[in-house]
Protein backbone atom coordinates (compact mmCIF):
# COMPACT_ATOMS: atom_id res chain seq x y z
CA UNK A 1 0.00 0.00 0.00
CA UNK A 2 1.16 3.37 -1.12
CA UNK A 3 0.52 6.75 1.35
CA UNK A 4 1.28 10.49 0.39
CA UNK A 5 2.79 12.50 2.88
CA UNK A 6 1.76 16.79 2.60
CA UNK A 7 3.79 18.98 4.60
CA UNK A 8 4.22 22.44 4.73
CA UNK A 9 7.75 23.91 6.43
CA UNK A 10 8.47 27.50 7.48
CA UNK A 11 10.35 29.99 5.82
CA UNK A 12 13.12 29.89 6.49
CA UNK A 13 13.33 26.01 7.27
CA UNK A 14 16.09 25.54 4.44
CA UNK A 15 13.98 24.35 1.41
CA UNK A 16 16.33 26.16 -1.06
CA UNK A 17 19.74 25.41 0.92
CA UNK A 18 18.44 21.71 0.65
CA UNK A 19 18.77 21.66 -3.25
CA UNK A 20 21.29 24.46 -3.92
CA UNK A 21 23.83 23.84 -1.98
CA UNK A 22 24.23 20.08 -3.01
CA UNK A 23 24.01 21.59 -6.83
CA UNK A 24 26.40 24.28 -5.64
CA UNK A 25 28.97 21.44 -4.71
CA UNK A 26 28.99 19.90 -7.93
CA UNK A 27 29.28 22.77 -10.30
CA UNK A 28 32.69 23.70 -7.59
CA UNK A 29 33.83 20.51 -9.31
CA UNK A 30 33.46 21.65 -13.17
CA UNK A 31 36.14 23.57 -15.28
CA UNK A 32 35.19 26.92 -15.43
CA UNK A 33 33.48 28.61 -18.18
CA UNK A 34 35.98 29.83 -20.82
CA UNK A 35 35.09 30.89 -24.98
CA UNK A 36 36.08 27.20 -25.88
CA UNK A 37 33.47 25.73 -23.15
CA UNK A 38 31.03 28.38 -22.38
CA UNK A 39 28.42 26.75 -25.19
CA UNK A 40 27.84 23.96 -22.45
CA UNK A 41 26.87 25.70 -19.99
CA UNK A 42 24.60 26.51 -17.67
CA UNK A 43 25.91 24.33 -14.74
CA UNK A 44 22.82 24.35 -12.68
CA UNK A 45 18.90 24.87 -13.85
CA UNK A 46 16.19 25.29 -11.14
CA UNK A 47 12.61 25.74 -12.28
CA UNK A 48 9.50 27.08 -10.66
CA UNK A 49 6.19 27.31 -11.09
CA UNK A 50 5.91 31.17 -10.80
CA UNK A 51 7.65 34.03 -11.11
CA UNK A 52 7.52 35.23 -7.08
CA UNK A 53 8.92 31.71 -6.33
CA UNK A 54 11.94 31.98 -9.22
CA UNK A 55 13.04 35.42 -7.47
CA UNK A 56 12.89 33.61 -4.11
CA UNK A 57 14.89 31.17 -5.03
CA UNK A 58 16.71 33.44 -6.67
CA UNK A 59 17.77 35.61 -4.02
CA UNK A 60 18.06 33.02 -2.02
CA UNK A 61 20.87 31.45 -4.45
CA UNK A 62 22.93 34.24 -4.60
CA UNK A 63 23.57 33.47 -0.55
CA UNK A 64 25.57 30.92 -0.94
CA UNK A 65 26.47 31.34 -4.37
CA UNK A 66 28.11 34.70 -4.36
CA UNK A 67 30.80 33.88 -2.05
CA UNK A 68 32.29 30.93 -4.54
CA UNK A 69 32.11 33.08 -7.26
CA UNK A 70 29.17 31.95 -9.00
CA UNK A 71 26.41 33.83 -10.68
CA UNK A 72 22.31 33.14 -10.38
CA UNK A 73 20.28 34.83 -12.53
CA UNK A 74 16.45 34.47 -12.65
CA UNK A 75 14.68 34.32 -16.55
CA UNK A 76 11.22 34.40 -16.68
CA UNK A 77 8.33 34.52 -18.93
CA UNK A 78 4.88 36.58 -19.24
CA UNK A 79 6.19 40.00 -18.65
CA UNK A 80 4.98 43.10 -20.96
CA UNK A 81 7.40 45.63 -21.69
């Protein structure tokens, strides 16, 4: 017999840290990005369901990604200019 669990944590519980710091630690382990490699990249994709949530995670990101260097960047879709 199968069962679904539904939980909701906190803010602030460490949702993000939970997948971006493990994703963080792998892309520390690639070459970095140079004109001969740079048409692999990105390293790391997240997607979200909404815009609010991709700047979340966003900001979030750039907590632990700033200090080793790395750039986040949020793209998203359904904006009028």
């Amino acid at each position: 017999m199968h069962t679904h669990t539904n939980a909701k944590l906190l803010i602030g519980s460490g949702k993000t840290a939970a997948f971006v710091i493990p994703m963080l630690t792998f892309i520390s382990n690639m070459p970095p990005f140079t004109e001969e490699n740079r048409h692999l990249g990105p390293y790391g994709l997240v997607l979200a369901p909404t815009r609010e949530l991709a700047q979340q995670i966003e900001s979030e990101a750039k907590k632990f990604a700033a200090p080793l260097g790395f750039r986040c960047v949020s793209i998203v879709g359904g904006v009028c200019f």
